[in-house]
C-alpha atoms as a PDB file:
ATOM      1  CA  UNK A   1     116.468  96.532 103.146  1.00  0.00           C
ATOM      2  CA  UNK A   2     117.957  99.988 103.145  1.00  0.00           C
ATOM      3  CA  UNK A   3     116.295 103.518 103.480  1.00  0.00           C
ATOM      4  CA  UNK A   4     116.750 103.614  99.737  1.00  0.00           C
ATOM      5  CA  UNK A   5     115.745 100.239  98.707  1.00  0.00           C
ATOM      6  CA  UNK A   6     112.535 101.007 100.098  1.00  0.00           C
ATOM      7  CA  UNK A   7     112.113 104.152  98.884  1.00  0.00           C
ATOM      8  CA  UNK A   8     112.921 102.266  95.284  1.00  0.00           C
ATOM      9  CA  UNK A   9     110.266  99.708  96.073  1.00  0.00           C
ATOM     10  CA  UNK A  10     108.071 102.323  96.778  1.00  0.00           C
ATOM     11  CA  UNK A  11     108.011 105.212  94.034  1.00  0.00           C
ATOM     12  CA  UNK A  12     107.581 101.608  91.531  1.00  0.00           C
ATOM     13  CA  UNK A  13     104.705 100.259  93.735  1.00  0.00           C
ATOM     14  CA  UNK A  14     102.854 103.559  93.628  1.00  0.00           C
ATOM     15  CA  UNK A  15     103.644 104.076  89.786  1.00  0.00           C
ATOM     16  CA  UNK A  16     102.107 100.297  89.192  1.00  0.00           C
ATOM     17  CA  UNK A  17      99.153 101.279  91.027  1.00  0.00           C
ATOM     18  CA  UNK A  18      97.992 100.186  94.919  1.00  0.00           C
ATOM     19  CA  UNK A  19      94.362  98.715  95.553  1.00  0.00           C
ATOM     20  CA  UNK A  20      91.871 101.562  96.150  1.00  0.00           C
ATOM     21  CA  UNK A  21      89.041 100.488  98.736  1.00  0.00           C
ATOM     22  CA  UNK A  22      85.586 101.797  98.839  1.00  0.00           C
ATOM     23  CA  UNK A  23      86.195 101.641 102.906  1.00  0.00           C
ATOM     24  CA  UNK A  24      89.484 103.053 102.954  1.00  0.00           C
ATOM     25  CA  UNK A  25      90.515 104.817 100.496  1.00  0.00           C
ATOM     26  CA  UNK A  26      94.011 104.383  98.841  1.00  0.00           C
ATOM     27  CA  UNK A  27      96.997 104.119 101.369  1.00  0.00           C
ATOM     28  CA  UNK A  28     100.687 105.165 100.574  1.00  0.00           C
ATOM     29  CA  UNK A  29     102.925 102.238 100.420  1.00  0.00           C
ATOM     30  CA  UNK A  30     105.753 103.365 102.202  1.00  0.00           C
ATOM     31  CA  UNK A  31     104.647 104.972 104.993  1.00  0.00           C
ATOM     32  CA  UNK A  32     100.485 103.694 105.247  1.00  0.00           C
ATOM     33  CA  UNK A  33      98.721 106.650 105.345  1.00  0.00           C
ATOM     34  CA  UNK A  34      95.336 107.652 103.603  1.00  0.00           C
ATOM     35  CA  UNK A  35      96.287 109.834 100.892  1.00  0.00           C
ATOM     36  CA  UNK A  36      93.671 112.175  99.159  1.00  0.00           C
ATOM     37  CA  UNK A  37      92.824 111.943  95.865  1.00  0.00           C
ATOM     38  CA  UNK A  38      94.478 114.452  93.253  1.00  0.00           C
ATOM     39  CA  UNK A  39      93.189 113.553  90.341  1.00  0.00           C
ATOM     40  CA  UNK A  40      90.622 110.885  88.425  1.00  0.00           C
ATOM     41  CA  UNK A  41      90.533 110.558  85.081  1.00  0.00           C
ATOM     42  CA  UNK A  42      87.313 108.748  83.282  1.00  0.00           C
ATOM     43  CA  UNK A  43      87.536 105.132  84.018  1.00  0.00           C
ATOM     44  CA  UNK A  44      88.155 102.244  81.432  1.00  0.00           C
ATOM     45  CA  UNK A  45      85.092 100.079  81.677  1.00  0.00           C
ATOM     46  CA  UNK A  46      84.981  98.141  85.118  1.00  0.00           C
ATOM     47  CA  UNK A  47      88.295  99.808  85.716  1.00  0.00           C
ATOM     48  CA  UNK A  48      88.550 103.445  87.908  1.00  0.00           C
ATOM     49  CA  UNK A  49      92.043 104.895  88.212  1.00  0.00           C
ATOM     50  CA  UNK A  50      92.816 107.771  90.447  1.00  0.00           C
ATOM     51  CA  UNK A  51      95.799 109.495  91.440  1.00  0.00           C
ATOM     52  CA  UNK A  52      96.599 110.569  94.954  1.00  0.00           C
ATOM     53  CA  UNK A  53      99.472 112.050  96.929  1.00  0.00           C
ATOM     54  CA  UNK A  54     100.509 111.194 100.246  1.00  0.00           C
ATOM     55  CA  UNK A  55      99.762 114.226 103.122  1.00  0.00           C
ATOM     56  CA  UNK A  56     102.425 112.949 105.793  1.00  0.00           C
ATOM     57  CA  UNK A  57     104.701 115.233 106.480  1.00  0.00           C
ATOM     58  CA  UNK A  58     107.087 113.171 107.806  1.00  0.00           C
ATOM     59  CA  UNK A  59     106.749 110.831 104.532  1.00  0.00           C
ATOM     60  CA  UNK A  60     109.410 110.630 101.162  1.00  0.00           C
ATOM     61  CA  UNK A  61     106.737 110.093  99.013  1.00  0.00           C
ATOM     62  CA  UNK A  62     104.676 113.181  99.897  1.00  0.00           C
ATOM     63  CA  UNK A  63     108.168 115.124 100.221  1.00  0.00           C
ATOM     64  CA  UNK A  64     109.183 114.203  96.361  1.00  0.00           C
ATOM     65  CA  UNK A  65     105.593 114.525  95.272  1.00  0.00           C
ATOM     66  CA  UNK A  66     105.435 111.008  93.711  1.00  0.00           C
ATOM     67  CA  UNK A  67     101.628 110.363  92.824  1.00  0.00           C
ATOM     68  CA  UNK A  68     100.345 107.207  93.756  1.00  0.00           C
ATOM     69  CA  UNK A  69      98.174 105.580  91.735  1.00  0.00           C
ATOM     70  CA  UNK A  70      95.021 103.450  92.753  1.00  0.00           C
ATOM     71  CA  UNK A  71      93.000 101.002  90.640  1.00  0.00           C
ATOM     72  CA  UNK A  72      89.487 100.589  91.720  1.00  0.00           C
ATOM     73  CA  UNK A  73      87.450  97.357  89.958  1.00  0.00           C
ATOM     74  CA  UNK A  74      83.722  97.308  89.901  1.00  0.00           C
ATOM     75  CA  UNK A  75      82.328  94.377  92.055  1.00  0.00           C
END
């Protein structure tokens, strides 16, 4: 997969929304790291959404300031 590819795969992933874990947080998916959380809207019954933004310096996704979303289920 190319630089770009990757980069493709990752603005979509973070737009569908990564796994957010009571332990760790959300992570970004292209380059891993714990990103803080930006914003969270009310949640949707058993649902909580929350948007973050990746702190890496070194990272695209912090660099283009792409939000990445996290879904959170009750359970």
């Amino acid at each position: 997969m190319t630089k770009a590819e990757a980069i493709k795969v990752a603005v979509a992933t973070a737009r569908e929304g990564v796994t957010y874990s009571l332990k760790d947080g959300a992570v970004c998916p292209l380059c891993g790291a714990r990103c803080p959380v930006v914003s969270s809207p009310r949640g949707e019954g058993a649902l909580k959404v929350r948007y973050h933004r990746c702190n890496n310096a070194e990272c695209v996704m912090g660099a283009l300031g792409v939000s990445v979303k996290s879904v959170q289920r009750e359970g």
